[in-house]
Structure formats: C-alpha cells, structure tokens
Protein backbone atom coordinates (compact mmCIF):
# COMPACT_ATOMS: atom_id res chain seq x y z
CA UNK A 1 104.40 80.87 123.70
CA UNK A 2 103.88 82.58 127.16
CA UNK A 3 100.15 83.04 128.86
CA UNK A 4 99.76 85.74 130.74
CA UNK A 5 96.80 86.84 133.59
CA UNK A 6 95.78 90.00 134.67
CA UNK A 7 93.52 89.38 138.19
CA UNK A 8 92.38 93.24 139.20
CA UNK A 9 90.11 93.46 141.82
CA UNK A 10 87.91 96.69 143.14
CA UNK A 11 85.52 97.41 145.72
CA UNK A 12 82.28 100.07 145.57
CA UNK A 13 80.02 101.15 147.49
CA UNK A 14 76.99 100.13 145.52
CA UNK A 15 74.07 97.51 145.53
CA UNK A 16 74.83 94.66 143.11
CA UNK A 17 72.12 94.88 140.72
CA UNK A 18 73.26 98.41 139.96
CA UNK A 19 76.76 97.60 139.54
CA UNK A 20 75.89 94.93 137.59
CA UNK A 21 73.07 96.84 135.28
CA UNK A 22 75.80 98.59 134.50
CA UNK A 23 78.96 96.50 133.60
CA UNK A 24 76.92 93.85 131.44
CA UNK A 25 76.02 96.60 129.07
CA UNK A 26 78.30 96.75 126.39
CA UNK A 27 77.45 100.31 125.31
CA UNK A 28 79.18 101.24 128.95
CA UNK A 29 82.32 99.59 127.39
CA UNK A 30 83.47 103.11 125.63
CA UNK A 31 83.21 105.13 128.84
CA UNK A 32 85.60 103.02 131.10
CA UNK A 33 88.04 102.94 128.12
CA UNK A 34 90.82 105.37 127.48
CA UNK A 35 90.07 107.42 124.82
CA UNK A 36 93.30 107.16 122.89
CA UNK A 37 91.95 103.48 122.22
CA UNK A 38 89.28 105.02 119.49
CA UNK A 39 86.79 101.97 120.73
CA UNK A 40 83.87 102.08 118.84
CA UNK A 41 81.04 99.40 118.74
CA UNK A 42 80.40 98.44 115.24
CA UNK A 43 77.26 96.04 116.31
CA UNK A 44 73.85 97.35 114.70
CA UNK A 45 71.21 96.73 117.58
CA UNK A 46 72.47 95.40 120.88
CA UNK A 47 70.28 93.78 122.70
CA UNK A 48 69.86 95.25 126.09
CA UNK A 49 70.51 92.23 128.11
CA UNK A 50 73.32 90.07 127.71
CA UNK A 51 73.23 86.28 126.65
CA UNK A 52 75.14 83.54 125.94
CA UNK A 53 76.39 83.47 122.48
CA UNK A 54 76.45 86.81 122.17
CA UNK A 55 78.30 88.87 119.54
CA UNK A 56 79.45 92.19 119.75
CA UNK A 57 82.12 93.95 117.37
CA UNK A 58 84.15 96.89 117.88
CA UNK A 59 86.64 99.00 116.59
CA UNK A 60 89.91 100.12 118.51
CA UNK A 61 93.13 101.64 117.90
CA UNK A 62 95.48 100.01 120.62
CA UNK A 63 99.17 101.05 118.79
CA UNK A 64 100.67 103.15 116.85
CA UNK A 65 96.93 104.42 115.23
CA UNK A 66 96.50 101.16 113.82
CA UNK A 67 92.68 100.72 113.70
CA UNK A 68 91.83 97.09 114.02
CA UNK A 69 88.67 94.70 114.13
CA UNK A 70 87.75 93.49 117.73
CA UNK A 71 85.20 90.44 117.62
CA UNK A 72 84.30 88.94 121.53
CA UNK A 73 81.62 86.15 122.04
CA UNK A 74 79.70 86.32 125.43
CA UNK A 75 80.47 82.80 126.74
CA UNK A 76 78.87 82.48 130.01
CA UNK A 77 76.13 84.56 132.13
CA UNK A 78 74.98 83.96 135.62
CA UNK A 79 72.92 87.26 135.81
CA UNK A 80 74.20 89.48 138.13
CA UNK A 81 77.18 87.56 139.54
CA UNK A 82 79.44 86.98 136.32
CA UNK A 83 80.26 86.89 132.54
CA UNK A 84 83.00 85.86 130.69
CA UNK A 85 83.43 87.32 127.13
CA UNK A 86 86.47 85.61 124.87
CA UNK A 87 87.88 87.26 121.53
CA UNK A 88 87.13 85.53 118.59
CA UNK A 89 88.99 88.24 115.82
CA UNK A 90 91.29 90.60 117.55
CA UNK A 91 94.95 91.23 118.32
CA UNK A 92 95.50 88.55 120.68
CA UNK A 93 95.80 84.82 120.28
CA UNK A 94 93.77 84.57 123.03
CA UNK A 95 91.68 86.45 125.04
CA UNK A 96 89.69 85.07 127.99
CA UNK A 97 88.00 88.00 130.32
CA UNK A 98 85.99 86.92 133.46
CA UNK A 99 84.10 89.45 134.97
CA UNK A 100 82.96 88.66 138.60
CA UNK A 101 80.59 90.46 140.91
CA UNK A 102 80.36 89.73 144.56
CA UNK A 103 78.86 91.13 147.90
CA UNK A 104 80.39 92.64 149.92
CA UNK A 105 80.50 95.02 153.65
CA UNK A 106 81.00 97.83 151.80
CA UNK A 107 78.93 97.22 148.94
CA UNK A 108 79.80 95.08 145.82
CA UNK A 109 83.93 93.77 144.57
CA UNK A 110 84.18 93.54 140.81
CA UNK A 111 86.70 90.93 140.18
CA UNK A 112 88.02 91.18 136.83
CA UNK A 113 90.40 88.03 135.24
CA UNK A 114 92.17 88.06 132.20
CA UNK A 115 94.08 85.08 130.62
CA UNK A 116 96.07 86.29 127.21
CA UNK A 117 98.06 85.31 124.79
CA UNK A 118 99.81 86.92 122.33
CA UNK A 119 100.59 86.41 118.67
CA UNK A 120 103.92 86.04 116.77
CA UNK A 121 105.93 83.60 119.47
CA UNK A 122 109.41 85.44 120.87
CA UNK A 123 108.62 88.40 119.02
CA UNK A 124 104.80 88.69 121.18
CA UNK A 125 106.28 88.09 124.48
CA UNK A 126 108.84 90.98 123.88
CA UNK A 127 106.34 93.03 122.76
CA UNK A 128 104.24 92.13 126.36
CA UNK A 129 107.45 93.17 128.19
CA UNK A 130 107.93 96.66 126.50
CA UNK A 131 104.97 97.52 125.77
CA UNK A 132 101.20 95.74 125.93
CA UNK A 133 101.72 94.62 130.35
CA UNK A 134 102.10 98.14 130.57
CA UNK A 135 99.33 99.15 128.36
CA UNK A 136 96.80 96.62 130.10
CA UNK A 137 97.42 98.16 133.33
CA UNK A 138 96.66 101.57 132.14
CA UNK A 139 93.36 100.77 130.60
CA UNK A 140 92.90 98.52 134.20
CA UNK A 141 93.75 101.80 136.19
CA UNK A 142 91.59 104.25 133.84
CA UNK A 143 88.85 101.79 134.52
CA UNK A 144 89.20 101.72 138.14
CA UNK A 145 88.90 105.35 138.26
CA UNK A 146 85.89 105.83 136.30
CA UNK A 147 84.11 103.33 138.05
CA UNK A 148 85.04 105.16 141.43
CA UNK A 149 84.16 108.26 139.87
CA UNK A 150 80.54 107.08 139.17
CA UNK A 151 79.75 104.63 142.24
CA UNK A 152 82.62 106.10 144.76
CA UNK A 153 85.10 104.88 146.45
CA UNK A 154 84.57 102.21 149.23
C-alpha cells in the first residue's frame, strides 16, 4: 500500500504570533476549507488554546455527498512554531499533518506536511490517481488563497 506526502509551503506578510493565533484555532478550520466539503466541528467546547492530546471531531462530506466522521488528535505543540494533528477515525488509513511556522524577510512561511495513506490496497491508490491527489491540491490551493486574502500576499 502506497504513502503519499503533500509538502505545500506559503509565505505572508504577517508577524508570527498572529499567523499563528490564527492557524492553531480549530474553529478557523471551516473558513480555509472549500465549502463543498460541508466541514462542520462536532466538538462541544473547544478549548481556546491548543494542547497535546487534544480531540477535536468534525463532520465533512469529501465525495460523492457522503457525510463522514472525522476524528484528529493534536499530537505535538511547540507554541507558535508547530503542531502536528493525526486522524484517529476518518477516511484515510493514515493521516499525519505537520503544520510549521517560521520567520521569515517578508514576514512568516507556513509550511504545511502531509503523509497519507489510503484505505482498500490497489483499489485506494487508484482512487489517489483519479481522484483524491487532485482533490488535496484543491483544498491546498483554496487554502492558500484565503490565507492571502486575509494576511496578503508576500
């Protein structure tokens, strides 16, 4: 069964404590996702600040308007210079998501890396080639834009 890595990367021009106030809040999570992904945190009460251990569930739709259950675990926190959150119930076999916050000239680079797997052997890794590489990099690229919409571009 194949493992695959997404490694996006994405400068702004904004301090790093702001940037960072604002991707470690998983309430932000709806606005820099597509719509047509119907994500909806089902956690009662989030904390404000994030911590390891951490669980927080949502609901999305990512095919075909099948809603499903998405469970991720907050693994690791260095505040203000990274996270990692990792599915625990979900579509995936595997989900590992490192988010990554660094200085720099023009402000702050948000380095985002994602190792996957899929589920269901041959039948997953066909499924990555016609459809869910090309889905990832949509939700990357709405992301991207949102994010430059509300700090700029660098």
């Amino acid at each position: 069964m194949a493992v695959y890595r997404i490694y996006e990367k994405l400068t702004l021009p904004a301090a790093q404590d702001e940037a960072w106030d604002y991707i470690s809040r998983p309430e932000n999570l709806k606005e820099i996702t597509p719509s047509y992904m119907g994500f909806v945190i089902t956690t009662p009460n989030l904390p404000e600040v994030m911590y390891p251990g951490m669980i927080i569930s949502y609901r999305v739709t990512p095919l075909w308007g099948i809603r499903m259950t998405w469970v991720t675990e907050i693994t690791h926190v260095e505040e203000k210079r990274y996270f990692v959150d990792e599915q625990r119930i979900g579509p995936y076999a595997m989900w590992h998501h490192e988010h990554h916050l660094e200085p720099a000239a023009e402000g702050v680079t948000m380095t985002d890396i994602v190792t996957y797997k899929l589920p269901f052997g041959p039948l997953g890794n066909l499924m990555h080639l016609i459809f869910v590489k090309r889905q990832l990099r949509k939700i990357f690229a709405f992301r991207k834009e949102v994010l430059e919409k509300k700090f700029g571009k660098a």
